[in-house]
Protein backbone atom coordinates (compact mmCIF):
# COMPACT_ATOMS: atom_id res chain seq x y z
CA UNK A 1 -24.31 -58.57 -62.05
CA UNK A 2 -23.39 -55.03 -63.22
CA UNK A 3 -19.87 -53.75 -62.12
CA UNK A 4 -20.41 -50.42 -61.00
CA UNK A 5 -18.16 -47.40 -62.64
CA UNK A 6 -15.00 -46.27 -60.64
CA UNK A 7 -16.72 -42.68 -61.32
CA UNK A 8 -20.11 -43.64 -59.60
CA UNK A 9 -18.88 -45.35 -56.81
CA UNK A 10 -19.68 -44.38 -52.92
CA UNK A 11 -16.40 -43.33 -52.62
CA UNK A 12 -14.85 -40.03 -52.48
CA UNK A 13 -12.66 -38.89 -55.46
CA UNK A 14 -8.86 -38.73 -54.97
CA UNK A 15 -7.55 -35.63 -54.82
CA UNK A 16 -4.25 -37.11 -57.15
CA UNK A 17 -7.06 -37.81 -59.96
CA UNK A 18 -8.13 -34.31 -59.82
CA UNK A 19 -5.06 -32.08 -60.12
CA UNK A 20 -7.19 -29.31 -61.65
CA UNK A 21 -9.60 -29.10 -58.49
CA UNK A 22 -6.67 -29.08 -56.49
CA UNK A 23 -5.00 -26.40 -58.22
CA UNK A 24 -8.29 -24.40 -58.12
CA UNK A 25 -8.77 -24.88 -54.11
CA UNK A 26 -4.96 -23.59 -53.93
CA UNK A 27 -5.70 -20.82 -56.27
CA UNK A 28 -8.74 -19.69 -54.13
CA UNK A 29 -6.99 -19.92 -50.94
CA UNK A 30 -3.73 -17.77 -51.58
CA UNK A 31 -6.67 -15.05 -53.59
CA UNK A 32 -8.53 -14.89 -50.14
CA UNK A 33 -5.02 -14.62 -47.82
CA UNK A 34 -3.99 -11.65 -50.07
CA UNK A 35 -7.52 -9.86 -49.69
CA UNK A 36 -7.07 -10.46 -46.48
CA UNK A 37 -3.74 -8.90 -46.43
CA UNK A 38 -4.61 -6.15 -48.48
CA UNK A 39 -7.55 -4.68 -46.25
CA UNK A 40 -5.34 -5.18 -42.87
CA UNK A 41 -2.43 -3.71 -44.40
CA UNK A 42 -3.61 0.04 -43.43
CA UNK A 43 -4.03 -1.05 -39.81
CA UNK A 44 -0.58 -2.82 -39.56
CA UNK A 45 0.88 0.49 -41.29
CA UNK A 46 -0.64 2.66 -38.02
CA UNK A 47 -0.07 -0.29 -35.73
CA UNK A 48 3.86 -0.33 -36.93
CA UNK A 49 4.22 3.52 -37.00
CA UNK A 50 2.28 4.49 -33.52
CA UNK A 51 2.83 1.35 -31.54
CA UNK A 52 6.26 -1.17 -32.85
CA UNK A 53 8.24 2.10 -33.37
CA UNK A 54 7.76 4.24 -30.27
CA UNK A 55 7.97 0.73 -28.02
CA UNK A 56 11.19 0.10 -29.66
CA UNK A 57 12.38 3.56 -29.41
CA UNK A 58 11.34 3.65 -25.99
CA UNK A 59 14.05 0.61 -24.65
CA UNK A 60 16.81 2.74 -26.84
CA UNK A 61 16.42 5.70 -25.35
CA UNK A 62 16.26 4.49 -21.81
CA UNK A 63 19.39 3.64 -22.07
CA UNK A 64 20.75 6.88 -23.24
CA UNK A 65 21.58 9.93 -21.26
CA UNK A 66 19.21 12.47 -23.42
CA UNK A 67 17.57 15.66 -22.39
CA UNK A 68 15.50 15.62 -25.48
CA UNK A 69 17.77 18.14 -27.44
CA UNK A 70 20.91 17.73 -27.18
CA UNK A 71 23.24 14.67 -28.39
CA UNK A 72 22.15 11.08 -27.24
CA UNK A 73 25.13 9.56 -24.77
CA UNK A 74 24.77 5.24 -24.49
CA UNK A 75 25.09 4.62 -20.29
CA UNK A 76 23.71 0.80 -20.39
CA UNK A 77 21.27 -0.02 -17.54
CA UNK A 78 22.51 3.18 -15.06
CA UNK A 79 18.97 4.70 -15.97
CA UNK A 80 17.21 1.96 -14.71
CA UNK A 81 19.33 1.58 -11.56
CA UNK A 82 18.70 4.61 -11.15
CA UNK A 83 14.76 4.53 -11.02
CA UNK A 84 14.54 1.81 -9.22
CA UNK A 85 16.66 3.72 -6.34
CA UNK A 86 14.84 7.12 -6.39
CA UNK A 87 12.71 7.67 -3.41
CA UNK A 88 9.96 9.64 -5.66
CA UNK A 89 9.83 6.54 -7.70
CA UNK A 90 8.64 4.87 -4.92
CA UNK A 91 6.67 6.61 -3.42
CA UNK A 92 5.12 6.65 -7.11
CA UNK A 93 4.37 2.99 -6.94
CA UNK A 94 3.28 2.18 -3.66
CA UNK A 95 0.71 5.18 -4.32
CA UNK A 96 -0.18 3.34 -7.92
CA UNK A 97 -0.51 0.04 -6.09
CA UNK A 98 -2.62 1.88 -3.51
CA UNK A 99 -5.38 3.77 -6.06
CA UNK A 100 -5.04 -0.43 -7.41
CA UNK A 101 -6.60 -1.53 -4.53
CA UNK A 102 -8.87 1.04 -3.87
CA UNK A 103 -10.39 0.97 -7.89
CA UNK A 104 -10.23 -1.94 -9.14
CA UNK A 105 -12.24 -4.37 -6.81
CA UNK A 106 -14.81 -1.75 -6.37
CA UNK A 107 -15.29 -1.12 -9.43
CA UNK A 108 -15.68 -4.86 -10.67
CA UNK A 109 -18.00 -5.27 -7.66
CA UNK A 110 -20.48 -2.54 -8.89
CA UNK A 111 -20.49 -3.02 -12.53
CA UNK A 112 -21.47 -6.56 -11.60
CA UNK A 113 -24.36 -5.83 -9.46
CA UNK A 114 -25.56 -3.08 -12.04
CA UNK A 115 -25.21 -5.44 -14.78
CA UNK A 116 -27.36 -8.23 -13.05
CA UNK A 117 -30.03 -5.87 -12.06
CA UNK A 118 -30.42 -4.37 -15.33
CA UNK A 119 -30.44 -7.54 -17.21
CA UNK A 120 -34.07 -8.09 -15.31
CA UNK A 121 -35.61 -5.02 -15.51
CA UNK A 122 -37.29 -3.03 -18.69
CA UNK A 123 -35.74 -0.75 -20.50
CA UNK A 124 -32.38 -1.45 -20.16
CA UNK A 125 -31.20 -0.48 -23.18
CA UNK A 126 -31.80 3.53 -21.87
CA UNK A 127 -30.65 2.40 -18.61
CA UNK A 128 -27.25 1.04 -20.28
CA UNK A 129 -26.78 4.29 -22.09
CA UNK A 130 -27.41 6.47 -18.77
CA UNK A 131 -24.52 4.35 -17.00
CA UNK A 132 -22.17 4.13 -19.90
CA UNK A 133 -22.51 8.17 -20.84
CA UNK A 134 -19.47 8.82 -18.28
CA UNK A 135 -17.37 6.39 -19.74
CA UNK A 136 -17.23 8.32 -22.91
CA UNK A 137 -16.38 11.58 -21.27
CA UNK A 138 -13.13 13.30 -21.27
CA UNK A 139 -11.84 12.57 -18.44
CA UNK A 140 -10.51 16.10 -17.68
CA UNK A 141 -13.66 17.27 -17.45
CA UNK A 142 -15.06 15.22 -15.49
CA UNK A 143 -12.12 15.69 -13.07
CA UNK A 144 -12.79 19.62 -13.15
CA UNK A 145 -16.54 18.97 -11.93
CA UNK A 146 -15.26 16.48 -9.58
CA UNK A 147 -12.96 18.93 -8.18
CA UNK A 148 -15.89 21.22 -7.32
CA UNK A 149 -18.00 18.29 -5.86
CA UNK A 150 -14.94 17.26 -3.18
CA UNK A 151 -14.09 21.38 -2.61
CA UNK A 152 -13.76 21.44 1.09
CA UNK A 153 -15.44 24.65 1.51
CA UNK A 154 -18.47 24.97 -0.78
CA UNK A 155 -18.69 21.01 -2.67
CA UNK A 156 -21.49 19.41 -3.01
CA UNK A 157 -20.99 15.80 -1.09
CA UNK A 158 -19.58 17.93 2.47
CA UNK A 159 -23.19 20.45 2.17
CA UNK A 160 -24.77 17.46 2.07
CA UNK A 161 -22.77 15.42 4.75
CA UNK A 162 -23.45 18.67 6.91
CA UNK A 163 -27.24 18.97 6.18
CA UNK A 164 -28.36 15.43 5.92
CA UNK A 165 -26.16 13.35 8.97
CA UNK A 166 -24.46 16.88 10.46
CA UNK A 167 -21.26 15.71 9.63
CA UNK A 168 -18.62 17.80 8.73
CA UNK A 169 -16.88 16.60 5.66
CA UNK A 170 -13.12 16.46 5.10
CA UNK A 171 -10.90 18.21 2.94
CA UNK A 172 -11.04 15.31 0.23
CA UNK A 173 -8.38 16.69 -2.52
CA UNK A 174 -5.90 18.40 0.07
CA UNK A 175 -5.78 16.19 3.03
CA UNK A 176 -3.20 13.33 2.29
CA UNK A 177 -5.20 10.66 4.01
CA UNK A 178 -8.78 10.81 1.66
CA UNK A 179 -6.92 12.19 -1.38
CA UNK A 180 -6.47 9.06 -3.14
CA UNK A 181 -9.99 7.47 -2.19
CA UNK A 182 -11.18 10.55 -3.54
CA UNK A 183 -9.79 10.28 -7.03
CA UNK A 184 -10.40 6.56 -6.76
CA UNK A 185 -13.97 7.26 -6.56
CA UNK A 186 -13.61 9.34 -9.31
CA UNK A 187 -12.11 6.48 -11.71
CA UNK A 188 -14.62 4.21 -10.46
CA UNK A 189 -17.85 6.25 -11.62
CA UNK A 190 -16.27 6.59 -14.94
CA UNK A 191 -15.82 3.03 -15.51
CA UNK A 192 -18.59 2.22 -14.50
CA UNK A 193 -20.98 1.93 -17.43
CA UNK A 194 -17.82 0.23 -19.84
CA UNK A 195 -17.35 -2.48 -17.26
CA UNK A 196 -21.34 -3.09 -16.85
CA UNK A 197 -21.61 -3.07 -20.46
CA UNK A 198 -19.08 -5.82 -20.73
CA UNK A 199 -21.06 -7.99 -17.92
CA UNK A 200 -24.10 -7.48 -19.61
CA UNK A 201 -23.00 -8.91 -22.45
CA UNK A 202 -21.59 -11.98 -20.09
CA UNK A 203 -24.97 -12.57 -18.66
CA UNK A 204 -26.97 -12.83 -21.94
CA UNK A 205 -24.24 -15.74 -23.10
CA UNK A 206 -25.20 -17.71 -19.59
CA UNK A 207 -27.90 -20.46 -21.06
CA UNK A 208 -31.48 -19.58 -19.34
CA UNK A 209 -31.65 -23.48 -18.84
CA UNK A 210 -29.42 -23.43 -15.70
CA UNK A 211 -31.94 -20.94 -13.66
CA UNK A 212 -34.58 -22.77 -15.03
CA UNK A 213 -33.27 -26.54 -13.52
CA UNK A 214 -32.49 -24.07 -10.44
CA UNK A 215 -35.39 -22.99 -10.20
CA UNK A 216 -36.88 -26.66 -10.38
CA UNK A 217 -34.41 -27.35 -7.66
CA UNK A 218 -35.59 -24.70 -5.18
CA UNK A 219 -32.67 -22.32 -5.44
CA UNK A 220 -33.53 -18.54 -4.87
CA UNK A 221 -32.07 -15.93 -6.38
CA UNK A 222 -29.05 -15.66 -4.15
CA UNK A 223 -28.35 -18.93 -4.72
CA UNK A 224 -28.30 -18.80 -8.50
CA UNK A 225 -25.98 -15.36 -8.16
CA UNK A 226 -23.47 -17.68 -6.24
CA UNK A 227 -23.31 -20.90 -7.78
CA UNK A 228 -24.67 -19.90 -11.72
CA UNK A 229 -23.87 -16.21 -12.31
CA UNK A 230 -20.53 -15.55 -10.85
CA UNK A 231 -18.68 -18.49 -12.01
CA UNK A 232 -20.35 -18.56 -15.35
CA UNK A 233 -19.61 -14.86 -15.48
CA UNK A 234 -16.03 -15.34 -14.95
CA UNK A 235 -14.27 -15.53 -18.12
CA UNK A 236 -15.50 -11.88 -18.46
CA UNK A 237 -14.68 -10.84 -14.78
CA UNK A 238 -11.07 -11.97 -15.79
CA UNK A 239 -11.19 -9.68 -18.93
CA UNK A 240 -12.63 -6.82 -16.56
CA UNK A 241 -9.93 -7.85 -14.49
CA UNK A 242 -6.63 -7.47 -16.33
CA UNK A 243 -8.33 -4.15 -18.22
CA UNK A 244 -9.28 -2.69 -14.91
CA UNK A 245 -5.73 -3.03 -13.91
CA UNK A 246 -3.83 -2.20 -16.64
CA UNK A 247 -5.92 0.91 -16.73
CA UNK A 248 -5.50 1.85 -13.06
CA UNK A 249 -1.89 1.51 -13.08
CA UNK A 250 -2.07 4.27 -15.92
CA UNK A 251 -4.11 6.79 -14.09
CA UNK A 252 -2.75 10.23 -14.67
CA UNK A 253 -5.34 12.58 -15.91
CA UNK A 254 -7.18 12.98 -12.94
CA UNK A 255 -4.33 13.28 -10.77
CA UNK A 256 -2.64 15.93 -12.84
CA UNK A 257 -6.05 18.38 -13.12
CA UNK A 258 -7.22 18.04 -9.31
CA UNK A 259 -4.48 17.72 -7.05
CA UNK A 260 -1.11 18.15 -9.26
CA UNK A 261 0.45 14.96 -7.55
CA UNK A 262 -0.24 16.71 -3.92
CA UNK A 263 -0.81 17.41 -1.33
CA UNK A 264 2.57 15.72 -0.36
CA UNK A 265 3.30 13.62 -3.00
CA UNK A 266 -0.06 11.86 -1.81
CA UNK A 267 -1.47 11.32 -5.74
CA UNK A 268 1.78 11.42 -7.17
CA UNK A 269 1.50 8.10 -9.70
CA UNK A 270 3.60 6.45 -11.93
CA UNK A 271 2.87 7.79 -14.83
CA UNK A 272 2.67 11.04 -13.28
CA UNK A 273 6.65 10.74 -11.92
CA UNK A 274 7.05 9.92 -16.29
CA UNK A 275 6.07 13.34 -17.03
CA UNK A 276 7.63 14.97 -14.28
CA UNK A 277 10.79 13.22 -14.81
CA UNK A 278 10.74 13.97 -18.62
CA UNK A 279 8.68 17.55 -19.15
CA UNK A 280 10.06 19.17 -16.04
CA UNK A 281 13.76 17.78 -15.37
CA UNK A 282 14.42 16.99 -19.14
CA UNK A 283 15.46 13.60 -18.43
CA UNK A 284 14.19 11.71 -21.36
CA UNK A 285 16.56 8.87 -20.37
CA UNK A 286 15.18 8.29 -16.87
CA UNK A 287 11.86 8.86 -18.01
CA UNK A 288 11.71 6.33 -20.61
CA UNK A 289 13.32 4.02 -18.04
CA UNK A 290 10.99 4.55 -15.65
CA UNK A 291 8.23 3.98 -18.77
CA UNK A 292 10.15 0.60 -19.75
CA UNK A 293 9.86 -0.62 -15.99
CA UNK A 294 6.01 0.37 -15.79
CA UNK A 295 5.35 -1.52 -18.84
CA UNK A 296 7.41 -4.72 -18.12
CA UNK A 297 5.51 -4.63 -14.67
CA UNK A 298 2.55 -4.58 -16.12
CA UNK A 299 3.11 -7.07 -18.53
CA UNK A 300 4.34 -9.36 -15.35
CA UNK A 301 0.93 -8.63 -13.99
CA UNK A 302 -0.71 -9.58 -16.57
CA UNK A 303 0.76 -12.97 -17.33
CA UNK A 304 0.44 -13.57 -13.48
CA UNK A 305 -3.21 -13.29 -14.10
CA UNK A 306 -3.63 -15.25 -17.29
CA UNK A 307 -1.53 -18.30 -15.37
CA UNK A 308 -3.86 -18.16 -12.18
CA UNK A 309 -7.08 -17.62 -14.25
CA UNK A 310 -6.91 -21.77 -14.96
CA UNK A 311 -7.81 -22.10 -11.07
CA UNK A 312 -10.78 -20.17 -11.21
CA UNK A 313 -11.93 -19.06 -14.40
CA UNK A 314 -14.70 -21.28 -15.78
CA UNK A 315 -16.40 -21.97 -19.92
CA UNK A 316 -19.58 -23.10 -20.42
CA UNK A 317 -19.09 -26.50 -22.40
């Protein structure tokens, strides 16, 4: 009988007998880290200078007493007491939680329903760029055409309330009660097509092998909405989620062309209260505060959502 070789046997080579390989593999690796350093070092450079540095100026200067030109003065926390005690500040957020509730669910509900109609029909592709051509709009002017559709007098949705069901429309952007709604809607249509686009991309992940044994099982298409789409569709509804809220409790631009925070402090936001506090009372310190707080609630949000999404949110296997 032949012994066989230690160099042909099954096997595999120790790494100890092969320093050279070794040395090689290490050699490769630490090459590919620093490419891979070197081509994300521009973005870290803008992500340091525009993002780290501002945030971290931001929690300094809220606790200064600063109206942006003079000398800085250190008070500790009395800006944030301060916010959290002013009446406009809360009216701020309880209108901010309001356009919330108003925006967000609608909005997910829509781009949903859009999403699974297109994903059956022809043509989507031109039917996804129809829907998604608002969302890449600036949003001021879209809030200057919006302002002429809700005018009370001569806009287009209250001729057509009066023509088509003889109603006579409301003063949407001056009456406290449908202000709000009104620049919800607003927010809504321009989200629209990003949020669809995102749930169309959901839908073609979902395995057509699931309809199919639903299909063999006699489910309709209601059925298959309930019990396949929506929860397979859920890791992106929670995406949509926490982006549609983050963004909501941002809104400013459309408040600030069409109704100036009025009538009655009725669209008066949180992020609009920012400005005000900082570009019309020069109270950088308060502002920033009231900045710090906004982002720390959001962040609360946020992490809320990520800790409940284990109860509902559902991956394919």
């Amino acid at each position: 009988m032949k012994t066989q070789s230690a160099g042909s046997s099954g096997a595999a080579p120790s790494p100890e007998r092969f320093p050279e390989r070794r040395t090689t593999a290490l050699k490769s690796k630490t090459s590919d880290g620093l490419w891979g350093y070197f081509f994300i070092f521009p973005q870290m450079i803008g992500l340091i200078a525009f993002s780290l540095v501002p945030l971290i100026s931001a929690f300094v200067i809220s606790m200064m007493n600063w109206d942006g030109m003079g000398a800085k003065k250190f008070i500790g926390l009395q800006n944030f007491v301060s916010q959290l005690q002013d009446e406009e500040f809360h009216i701020a957020l309880v209108n901010t939680v309001y356009y919330t509730i108003l925006s967000v669910p609608t909005g997910i509900v829509l781009a949903m329903l859009v999403a699974v109609g297109l994903n059956r029909v022809r043509g989507k592709i031109l039917y996804r760029l129809i829907y998604f051509m608002p969302n890449i709009t600036m949003s001021v002017a879209v809030a200057v055409v919006f302002m002429w559709l809700f005018n009370a007098d001569f806009g287009l949705i209250n001729m057509y309330l009066k023509q088509w069901f003889g109603i006579t429309g409301p003063s949407w952007l001056t009456d406290s009660r449908y202000v709000m709604p009104s620049i919800a809607l607003l927010s809504v249509w321009m989200g629209l097509g990003g949020n669809m686009v995102l749930f169309l991309a959901g839908l073609q992940g979902i395995s057509r092998s699931y309809y199919e044994a639903a299909e063999i099982d006699g489910a309709g298409k209601w059925q298959q909405l309930i019990h396949i789409t929506i929860p397979l569709l859920s890791p992106t509804t929670f995406f949509v989620t926490i982006m549609s809220i983050i963004g909501s409790f941002q809104v400013f631009d459309q408040s600030f062309v069409m109704t100036s925070g009025g009538p009655a402090k009725a669209s008066y936001t949180l992020v609009y209260h920012i400005y005000e506090t900082a570009f019309a009372d020069f109270t950088f310190g308060k502002s920033t505060a009231s900045a710090v707080i906004l982002f720390v609630m959001i962040l609360s949000l946020t992490l809320f959502q990520m800790k409940m999404s284990k109860r509902w949110v559902h991956y394919e296997d």
